[in-house]
PDB file of N, CA and C in Angstrom:
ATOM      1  N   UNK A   1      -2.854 -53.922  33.524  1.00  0.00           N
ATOM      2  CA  UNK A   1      -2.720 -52.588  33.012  1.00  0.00           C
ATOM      3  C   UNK A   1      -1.247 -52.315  32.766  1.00  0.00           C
ATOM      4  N   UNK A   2      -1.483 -51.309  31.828  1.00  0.00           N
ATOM      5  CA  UNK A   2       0.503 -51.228  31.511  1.00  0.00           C
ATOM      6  C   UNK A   2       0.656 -49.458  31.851  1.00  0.00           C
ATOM      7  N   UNK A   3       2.056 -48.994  32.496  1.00  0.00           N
ATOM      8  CA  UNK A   3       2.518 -47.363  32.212  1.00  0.00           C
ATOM      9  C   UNK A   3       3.634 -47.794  32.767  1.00  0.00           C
ATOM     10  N   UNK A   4       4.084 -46.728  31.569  1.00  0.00           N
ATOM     11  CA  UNK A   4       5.178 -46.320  31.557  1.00  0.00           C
ATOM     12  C   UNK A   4       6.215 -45.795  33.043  1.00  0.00           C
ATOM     13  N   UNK A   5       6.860 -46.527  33.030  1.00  0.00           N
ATOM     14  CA  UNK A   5       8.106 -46.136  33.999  1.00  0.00           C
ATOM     15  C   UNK A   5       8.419 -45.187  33.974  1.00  0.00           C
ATOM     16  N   UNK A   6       8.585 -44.168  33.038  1.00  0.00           N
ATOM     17  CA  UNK A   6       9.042 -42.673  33.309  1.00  0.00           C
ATOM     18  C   UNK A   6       7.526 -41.525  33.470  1.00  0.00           C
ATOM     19  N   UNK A   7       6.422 -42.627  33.183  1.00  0.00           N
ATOM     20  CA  UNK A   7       4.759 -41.520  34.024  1.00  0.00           C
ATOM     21  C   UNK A   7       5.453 -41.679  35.384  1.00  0.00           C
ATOM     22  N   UNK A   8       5.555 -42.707  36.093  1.00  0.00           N
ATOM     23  CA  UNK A   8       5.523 -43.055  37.732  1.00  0.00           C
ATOM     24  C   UNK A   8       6.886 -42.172  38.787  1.00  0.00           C
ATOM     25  N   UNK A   9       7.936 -42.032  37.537  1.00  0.00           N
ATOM     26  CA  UNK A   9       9.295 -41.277  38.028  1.00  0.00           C
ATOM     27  C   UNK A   9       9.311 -42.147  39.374  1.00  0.00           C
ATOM     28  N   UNK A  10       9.697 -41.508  40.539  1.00  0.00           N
ATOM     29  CA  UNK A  10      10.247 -41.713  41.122  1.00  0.00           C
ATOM     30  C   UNK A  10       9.153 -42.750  42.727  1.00  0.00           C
ATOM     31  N   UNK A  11       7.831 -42.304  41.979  1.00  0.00           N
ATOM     32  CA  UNK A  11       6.554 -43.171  42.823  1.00  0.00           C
ATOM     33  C   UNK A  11       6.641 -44.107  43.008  1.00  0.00           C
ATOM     34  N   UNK A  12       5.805 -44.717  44.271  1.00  0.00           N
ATOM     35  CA  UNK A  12       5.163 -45.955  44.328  1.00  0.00           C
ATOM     36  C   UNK A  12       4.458 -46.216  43.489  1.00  0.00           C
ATOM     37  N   UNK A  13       3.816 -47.410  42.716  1.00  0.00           N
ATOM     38  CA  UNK A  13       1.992 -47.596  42.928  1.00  0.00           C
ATOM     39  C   UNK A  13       1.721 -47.827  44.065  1.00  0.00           C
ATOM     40  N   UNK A  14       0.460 -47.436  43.830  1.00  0.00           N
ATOM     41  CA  UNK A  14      -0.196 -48.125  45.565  1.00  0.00           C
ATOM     42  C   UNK A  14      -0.521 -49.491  45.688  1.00  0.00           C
ATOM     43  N   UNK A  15      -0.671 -49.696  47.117  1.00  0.00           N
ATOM     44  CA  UNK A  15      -0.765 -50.973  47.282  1.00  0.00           C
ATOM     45  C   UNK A  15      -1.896 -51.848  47.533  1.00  0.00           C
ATOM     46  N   UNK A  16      -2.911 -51.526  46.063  1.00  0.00           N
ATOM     47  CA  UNK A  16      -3.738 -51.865  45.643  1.00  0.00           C
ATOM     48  C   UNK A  16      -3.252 -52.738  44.254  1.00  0.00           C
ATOM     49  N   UNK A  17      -2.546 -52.202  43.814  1.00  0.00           N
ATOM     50  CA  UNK A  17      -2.141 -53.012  42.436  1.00  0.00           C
ATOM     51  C   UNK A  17      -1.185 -54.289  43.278  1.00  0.00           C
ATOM     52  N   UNK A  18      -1.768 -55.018  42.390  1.00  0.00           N
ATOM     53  CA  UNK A  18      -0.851 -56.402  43.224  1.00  0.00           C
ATOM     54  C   UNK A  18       0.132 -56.925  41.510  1.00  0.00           C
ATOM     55  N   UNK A  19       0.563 -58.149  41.269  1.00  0.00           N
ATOM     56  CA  UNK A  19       1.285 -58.562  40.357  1.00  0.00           C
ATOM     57  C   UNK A  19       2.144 -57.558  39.381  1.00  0.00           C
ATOM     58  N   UNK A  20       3.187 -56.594  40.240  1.00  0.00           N
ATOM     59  CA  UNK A  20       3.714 -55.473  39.223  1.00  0.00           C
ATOM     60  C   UNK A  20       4.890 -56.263  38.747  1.00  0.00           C
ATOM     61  N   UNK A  21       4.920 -55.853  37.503  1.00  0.00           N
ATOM     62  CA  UNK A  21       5.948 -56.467  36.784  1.00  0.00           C
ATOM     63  C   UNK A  21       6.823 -55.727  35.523  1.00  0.00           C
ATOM     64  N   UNK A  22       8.218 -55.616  35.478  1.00  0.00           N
ATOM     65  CA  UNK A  22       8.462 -54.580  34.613  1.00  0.00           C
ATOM     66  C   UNK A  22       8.471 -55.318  33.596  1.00  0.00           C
ATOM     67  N   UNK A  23       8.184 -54.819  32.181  1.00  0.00           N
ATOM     68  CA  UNK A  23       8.278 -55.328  31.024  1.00  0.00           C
ATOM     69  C   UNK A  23       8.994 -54.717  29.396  1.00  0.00           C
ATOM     70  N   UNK A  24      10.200 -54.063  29.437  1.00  0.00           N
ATOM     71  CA  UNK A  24      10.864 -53.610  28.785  1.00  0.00           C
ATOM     72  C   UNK A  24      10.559 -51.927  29.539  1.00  0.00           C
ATOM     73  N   UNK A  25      10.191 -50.868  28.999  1.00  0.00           N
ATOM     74  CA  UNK A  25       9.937 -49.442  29.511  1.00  0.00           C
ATOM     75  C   UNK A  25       8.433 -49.203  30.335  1.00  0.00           C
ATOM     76  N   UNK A  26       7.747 -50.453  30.282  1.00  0.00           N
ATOM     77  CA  UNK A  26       6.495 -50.628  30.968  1.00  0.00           C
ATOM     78  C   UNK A  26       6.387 -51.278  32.177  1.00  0.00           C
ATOM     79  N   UNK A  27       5.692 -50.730  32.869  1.00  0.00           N
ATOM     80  CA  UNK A  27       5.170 -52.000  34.391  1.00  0.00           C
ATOM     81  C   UNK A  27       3.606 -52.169  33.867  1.00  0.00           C
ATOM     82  N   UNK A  28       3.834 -53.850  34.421  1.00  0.00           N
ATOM     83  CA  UNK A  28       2.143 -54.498  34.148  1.00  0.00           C
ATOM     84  C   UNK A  28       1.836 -54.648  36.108  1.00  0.00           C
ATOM     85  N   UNK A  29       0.920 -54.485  35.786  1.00  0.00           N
ATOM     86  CA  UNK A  29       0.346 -54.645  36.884  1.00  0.00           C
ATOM     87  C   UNK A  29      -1.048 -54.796  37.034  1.00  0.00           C
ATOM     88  N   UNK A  30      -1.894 -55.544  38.226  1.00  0.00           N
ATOM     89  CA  UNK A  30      -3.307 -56.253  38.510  1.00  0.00           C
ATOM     90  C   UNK A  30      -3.898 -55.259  39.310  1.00  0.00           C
ATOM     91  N   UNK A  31      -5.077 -55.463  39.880  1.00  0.00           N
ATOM     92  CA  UNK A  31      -5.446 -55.354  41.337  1.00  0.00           C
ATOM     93  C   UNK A  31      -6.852 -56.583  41.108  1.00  0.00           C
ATOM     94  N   UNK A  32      -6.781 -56.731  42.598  1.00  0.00           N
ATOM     95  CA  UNK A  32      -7.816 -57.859  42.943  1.00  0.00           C
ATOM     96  C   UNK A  32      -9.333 -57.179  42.506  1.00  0.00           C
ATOM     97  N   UNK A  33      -9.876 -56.457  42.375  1.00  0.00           N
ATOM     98  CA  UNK A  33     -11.367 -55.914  42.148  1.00  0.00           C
ATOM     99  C   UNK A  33     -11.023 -56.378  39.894  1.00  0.00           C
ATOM    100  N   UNK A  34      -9.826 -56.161  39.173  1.00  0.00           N
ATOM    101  CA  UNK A  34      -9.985 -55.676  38.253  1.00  0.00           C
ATOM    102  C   UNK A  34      -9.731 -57.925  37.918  1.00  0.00           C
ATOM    103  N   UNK A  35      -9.290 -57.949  38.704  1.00  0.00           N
ATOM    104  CA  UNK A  35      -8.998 -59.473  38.312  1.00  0.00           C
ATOM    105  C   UNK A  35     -10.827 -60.187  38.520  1.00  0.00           C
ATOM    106  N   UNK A  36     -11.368 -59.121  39.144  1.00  0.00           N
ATOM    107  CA  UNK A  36     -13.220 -60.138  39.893  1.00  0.00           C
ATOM    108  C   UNK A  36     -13.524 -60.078  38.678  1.00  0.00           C
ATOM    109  N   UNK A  37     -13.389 -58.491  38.021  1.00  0.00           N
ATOM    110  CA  UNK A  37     -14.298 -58.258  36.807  1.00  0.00           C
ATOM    111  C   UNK A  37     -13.958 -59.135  35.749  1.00  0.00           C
ATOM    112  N   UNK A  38     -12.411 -59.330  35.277  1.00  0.00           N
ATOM    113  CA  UNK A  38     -12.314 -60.257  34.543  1.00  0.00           C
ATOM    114  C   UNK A  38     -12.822 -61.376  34.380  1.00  0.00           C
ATOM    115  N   UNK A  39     -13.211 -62.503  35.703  1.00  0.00           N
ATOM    116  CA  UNK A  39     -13.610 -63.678  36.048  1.00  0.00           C
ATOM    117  C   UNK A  39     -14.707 -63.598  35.587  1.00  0.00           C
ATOM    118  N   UNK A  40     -15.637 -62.312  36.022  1.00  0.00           N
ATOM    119  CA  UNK A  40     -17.013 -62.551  35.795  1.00  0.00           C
ATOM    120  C   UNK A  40     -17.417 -62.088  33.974  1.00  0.00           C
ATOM    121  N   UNK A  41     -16.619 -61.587  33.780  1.00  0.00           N
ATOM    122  CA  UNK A  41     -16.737 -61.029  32.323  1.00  0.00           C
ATOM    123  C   UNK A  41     -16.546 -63.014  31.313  1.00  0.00           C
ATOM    124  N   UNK A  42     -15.877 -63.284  31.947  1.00  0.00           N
ATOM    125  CA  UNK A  42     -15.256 -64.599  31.144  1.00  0.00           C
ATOM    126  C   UNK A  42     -16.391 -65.888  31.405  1.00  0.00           C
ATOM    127  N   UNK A  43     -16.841 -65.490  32.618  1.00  0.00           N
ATOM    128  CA  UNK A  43     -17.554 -66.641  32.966  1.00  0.00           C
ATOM    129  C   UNK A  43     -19.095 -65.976  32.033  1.00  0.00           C
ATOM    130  N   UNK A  44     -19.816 -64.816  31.998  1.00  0.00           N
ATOM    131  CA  UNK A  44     -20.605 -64.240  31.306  1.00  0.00           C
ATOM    132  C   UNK A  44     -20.311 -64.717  30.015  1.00  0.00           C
ATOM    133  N   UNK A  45     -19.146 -64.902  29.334  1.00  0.00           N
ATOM    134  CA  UNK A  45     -18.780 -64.973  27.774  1.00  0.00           C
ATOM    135  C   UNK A  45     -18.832 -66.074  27.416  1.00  0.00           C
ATOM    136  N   UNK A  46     -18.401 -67.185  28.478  1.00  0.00           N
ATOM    137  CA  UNK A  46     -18.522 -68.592  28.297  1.00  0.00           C
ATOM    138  C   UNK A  46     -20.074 -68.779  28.171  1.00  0.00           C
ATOM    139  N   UNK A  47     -20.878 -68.027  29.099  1.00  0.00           N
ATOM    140  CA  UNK A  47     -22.262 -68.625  29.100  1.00  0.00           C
ATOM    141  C   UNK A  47     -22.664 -68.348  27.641  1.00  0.00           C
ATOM    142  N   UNK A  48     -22.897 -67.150  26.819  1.00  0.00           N
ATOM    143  CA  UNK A  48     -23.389 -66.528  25.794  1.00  0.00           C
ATOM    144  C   UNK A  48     -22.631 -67.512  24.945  1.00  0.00           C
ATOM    145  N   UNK A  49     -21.490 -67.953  24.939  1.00  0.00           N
ATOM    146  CA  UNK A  49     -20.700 -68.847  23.799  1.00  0.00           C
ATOM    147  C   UNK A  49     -21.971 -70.337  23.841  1.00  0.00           C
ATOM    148  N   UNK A  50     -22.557 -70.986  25.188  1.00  0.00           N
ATOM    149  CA  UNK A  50     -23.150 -72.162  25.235  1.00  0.00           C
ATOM    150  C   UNK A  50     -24.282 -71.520  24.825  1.00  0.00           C
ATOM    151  N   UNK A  51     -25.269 -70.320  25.365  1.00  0.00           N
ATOM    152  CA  UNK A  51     -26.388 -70.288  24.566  1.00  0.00           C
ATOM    153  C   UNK A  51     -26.605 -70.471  23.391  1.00  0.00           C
ATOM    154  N   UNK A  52     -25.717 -69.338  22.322  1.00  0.00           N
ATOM    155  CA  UNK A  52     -25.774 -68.979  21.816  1.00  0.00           C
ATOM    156  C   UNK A  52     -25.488 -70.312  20.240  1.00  0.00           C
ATOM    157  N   UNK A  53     -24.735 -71.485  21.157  1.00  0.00           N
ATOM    158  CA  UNK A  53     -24.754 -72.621  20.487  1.00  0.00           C
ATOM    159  C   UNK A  53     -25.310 -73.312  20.359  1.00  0.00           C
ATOM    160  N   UNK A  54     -26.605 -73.843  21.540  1.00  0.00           N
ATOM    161  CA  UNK A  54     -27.837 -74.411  21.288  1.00  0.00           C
ATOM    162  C   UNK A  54     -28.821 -73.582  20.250  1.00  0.00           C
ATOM    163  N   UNK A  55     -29.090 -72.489  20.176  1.00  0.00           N
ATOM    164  CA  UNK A  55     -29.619 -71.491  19.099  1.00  0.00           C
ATOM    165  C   UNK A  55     -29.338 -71.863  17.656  1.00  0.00           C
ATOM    166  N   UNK A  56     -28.098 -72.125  17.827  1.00  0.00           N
ATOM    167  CA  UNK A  56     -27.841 -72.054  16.544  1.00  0.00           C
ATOM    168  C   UNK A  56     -28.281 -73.844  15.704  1.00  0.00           C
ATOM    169  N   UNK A  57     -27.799 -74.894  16.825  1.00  0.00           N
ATOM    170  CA  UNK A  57     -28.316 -76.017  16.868  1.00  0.00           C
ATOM    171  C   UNK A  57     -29.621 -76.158  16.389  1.00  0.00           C
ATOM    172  N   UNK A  58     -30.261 -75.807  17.219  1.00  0.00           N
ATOM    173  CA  UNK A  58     -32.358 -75.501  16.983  1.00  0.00           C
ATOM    174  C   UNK A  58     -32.383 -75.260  16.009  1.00  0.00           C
ATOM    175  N   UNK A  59     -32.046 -73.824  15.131  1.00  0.00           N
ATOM    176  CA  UNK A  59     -32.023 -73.456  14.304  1.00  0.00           C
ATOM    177  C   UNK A  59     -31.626 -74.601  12.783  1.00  0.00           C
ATOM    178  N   UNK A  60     -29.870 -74.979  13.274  1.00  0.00           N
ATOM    179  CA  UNK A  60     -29.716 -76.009  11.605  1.00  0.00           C
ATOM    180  C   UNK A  60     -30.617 -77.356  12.182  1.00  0.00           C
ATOM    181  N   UNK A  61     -31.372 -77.417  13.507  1.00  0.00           N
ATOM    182  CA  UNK A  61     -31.976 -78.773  12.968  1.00  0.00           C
ATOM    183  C   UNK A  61     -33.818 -78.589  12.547  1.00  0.00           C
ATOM    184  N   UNK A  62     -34.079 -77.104  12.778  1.00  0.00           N
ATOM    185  CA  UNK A  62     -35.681 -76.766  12.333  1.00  0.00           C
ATOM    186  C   UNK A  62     -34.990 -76.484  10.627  1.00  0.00           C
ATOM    187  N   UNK A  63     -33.976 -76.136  10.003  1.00  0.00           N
ATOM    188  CA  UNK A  63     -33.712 -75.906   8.600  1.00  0.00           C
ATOM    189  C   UNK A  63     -33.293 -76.803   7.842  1.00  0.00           C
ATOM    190  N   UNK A  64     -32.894 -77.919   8.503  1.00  0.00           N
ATOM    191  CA  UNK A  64     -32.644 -79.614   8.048  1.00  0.00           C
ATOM    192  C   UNK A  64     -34.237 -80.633   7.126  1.00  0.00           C
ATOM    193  N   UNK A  65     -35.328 -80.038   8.080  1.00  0.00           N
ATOM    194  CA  UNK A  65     -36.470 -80.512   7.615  1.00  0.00           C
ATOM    195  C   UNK A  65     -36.909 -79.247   6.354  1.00  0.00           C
ATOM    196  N   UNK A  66     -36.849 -78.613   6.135  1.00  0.00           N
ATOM    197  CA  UNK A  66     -36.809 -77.927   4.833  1.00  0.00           C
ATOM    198  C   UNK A  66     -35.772 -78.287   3.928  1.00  0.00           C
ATOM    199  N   UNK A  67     -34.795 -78.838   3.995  1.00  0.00           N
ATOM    200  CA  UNK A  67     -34.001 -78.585   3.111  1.00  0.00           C
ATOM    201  C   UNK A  67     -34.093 -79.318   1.174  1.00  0.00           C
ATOM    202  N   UNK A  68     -34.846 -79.669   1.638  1.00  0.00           N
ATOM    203  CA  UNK A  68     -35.372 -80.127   0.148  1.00  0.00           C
ATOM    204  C   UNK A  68     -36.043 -79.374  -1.126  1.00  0.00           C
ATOM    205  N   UNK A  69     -36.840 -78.233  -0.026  1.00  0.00           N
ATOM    206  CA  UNK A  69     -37.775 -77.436  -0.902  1.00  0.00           C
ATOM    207  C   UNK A  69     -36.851 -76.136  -1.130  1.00  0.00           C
ATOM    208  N   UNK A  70     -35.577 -76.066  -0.261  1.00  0.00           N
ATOM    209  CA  UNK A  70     -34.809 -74.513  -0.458  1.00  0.00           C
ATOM    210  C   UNK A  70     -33.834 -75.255  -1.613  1.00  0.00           C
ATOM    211  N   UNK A  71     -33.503 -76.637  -1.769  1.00  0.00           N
ATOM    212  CA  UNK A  71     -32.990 -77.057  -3.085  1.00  0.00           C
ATOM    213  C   UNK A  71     -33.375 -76.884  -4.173  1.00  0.00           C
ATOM    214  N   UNK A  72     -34.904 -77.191  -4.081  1.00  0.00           N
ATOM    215  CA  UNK A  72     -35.903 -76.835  -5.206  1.00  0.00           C
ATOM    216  C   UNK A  72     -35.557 -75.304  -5.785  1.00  0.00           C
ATOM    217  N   UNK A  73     -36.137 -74.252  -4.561  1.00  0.00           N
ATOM    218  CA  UNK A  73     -35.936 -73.022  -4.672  1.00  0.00           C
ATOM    219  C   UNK A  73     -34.747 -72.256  -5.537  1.00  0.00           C
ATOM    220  N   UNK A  74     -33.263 -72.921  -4.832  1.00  0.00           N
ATOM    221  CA  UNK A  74     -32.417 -72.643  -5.604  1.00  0.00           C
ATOM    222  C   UNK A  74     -32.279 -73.051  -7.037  1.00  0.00           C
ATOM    223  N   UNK A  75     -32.766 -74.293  -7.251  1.00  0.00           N
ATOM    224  CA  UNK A  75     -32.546 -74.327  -8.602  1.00  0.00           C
ATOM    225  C   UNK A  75     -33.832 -73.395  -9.389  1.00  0.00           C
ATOM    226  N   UNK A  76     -34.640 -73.339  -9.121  1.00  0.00           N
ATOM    227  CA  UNK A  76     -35.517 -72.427  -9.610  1.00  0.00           C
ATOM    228  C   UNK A  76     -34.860 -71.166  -9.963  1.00  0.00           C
ATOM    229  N   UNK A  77     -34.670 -70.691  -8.797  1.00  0.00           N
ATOM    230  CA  UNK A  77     -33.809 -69.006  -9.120  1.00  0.00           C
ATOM    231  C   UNK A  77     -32.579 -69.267 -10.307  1.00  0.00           C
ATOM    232  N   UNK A  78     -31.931 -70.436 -10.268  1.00  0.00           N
ATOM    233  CA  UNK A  78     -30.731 -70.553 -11.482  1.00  0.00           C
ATOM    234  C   UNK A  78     -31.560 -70.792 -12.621  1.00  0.00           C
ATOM    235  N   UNK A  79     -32.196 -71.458 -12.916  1.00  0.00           N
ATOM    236  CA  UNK A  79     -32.636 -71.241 -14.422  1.00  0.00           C
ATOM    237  C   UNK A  79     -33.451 -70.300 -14.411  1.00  0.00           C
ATOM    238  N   UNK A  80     -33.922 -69.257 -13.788  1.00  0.00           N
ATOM    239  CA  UNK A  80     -34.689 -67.993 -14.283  1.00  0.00           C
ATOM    240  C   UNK A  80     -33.251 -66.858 -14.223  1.00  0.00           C
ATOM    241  N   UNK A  81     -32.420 -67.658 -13.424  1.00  0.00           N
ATOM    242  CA  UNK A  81     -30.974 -66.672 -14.164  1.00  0.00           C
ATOM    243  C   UNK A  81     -30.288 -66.623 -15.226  1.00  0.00           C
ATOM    244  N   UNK A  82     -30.350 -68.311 -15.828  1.00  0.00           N
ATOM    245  CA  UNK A  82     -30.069 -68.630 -16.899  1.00  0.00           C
ATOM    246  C   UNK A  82     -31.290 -68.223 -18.245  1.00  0.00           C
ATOM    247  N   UNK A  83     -32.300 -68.049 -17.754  1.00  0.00           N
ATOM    248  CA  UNK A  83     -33.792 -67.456 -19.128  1.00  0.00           C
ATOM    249  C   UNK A  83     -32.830 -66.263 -18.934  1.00  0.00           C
ATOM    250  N   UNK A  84     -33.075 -65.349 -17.867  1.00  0.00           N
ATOM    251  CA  UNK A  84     -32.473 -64.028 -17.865  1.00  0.00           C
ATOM    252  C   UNK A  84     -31.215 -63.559 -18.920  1.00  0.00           C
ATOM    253  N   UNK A  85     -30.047 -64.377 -18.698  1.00  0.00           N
ATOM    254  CA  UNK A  85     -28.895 -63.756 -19.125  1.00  0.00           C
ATOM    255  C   UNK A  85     -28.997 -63.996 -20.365  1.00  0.00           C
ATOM    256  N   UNK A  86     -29.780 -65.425 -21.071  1.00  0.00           N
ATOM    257  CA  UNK A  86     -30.182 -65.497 -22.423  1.00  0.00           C
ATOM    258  C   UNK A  86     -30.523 -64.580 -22.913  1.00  0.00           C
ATOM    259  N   UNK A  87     -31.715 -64.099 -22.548  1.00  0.00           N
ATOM    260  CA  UNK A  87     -32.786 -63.069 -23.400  1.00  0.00           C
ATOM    261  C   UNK A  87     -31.668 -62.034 -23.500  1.00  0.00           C
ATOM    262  N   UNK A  88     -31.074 -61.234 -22.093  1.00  0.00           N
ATOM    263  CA  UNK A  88     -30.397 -60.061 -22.456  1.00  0.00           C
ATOM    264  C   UNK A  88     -29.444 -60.015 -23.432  1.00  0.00           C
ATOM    265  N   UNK A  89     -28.530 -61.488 -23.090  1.00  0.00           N
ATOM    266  CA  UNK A  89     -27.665 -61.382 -24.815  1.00  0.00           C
ATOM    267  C   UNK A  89     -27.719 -61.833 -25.705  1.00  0.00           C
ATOM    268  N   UNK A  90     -29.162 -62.357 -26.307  1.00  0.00           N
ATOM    269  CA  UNK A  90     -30.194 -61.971 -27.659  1.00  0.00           C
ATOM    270  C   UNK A  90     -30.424 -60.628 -27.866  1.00  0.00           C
ATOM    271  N   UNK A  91     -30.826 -59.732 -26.938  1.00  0.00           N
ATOM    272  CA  UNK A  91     -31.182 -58.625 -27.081  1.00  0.00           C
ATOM    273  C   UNK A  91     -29.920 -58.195 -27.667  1.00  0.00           C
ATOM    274  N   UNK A  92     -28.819 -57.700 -26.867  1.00  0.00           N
ATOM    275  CA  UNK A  92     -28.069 -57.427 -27.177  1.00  0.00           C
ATOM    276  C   UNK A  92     -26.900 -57.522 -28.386  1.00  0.00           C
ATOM    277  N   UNK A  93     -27.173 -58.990 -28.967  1.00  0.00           N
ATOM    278  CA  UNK A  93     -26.501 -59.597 -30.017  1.00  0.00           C
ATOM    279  C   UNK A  93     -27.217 -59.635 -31.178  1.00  0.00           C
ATOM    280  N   UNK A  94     -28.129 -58.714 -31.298  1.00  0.00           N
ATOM    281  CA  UNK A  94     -28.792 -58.648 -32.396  1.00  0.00           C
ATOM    282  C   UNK A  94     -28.817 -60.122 -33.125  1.00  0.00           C
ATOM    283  N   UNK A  95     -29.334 -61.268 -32.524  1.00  0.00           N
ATOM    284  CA  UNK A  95     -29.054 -62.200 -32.727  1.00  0.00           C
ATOM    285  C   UNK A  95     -31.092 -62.449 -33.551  1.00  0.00           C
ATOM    286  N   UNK A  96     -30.930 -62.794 -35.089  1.00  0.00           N
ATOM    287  CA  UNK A  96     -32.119 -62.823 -35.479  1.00  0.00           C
ATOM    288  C   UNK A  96     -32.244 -64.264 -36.069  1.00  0.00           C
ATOM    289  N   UNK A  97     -33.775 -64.866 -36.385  1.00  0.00           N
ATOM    290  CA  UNK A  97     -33.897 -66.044 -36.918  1.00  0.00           C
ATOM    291  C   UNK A  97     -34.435 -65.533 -38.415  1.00  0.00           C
ATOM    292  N   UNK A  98     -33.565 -66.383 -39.341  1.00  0.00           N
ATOM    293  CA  UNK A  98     -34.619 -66.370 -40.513  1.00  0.00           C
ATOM    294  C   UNK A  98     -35.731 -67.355 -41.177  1.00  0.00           C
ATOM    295  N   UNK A  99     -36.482 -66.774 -41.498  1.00  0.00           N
ATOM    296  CA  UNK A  99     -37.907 -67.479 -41.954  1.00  0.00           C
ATOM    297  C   UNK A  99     -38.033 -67.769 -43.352  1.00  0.00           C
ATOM    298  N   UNK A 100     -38.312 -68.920 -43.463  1.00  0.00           N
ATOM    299  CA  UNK A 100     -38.336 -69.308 -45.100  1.00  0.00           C
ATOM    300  C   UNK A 100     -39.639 -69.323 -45.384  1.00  0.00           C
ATOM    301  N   UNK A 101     -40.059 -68.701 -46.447  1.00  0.00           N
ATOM    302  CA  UNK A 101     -41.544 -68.637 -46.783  1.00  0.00           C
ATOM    303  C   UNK A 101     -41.367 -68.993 -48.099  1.00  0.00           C
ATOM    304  N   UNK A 102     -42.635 -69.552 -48.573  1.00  0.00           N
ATOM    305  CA  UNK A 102     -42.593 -70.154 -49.701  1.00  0.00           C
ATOM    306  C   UNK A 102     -43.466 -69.352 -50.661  1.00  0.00           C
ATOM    307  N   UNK A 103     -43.426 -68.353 -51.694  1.00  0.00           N
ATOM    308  CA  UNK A 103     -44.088 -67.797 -52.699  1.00  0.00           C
ATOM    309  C   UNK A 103     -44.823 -68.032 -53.100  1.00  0.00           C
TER     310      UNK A 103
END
């Protein structure tokens, strides 16, 4: 935790905060309960970092055995993007064919 040297004036902290340290117009300082929480917060974060990596594992190796048909898929969606942008700039380009007929 950090405050200011001129909050504390002329105080102690108490002697609950352990590691005080001045640091330009600031004191840093610990206490042992705020250092537990840290440990356990880190050791909690590490765990969720390993779950959360087998998950994701499972996951790209159940989407590995598809991946052939979402290739398919994609190219599907690109040439109905490519019909798409055609037609609209025909439409748009007044773009006409002429017909030869014979009399």
């Amino acid at each position: 935790m950090l405050t200011k040297k001129s909050d504390l004036e002329k105080r102690q902290l108490p002697s609950v905060f352990t590691n005080v340290s001045p640091h330009g117009v600031n004191l840093q300082y610990d206490s042992l309960e705020l250092c537990k929480k840290n440990a356990k917060l880190r050791h909690s974060l590490n765990e969720i970092y390993v779950l959360s990596f087998d998950t994701v594992m499972k996951l790209i190796d159940d989407v590995r055995v598809h991946i052939g048909s979402l290739y398919k898929v994609c190219e599907g969606v690109a040439m109905l993007d490519m019909v798409l942008s055609t037609c609209c700039w025909l439409k748009l380009a007044y773009v006409f064919r002429v017909l030869y007929k014979s009399r």
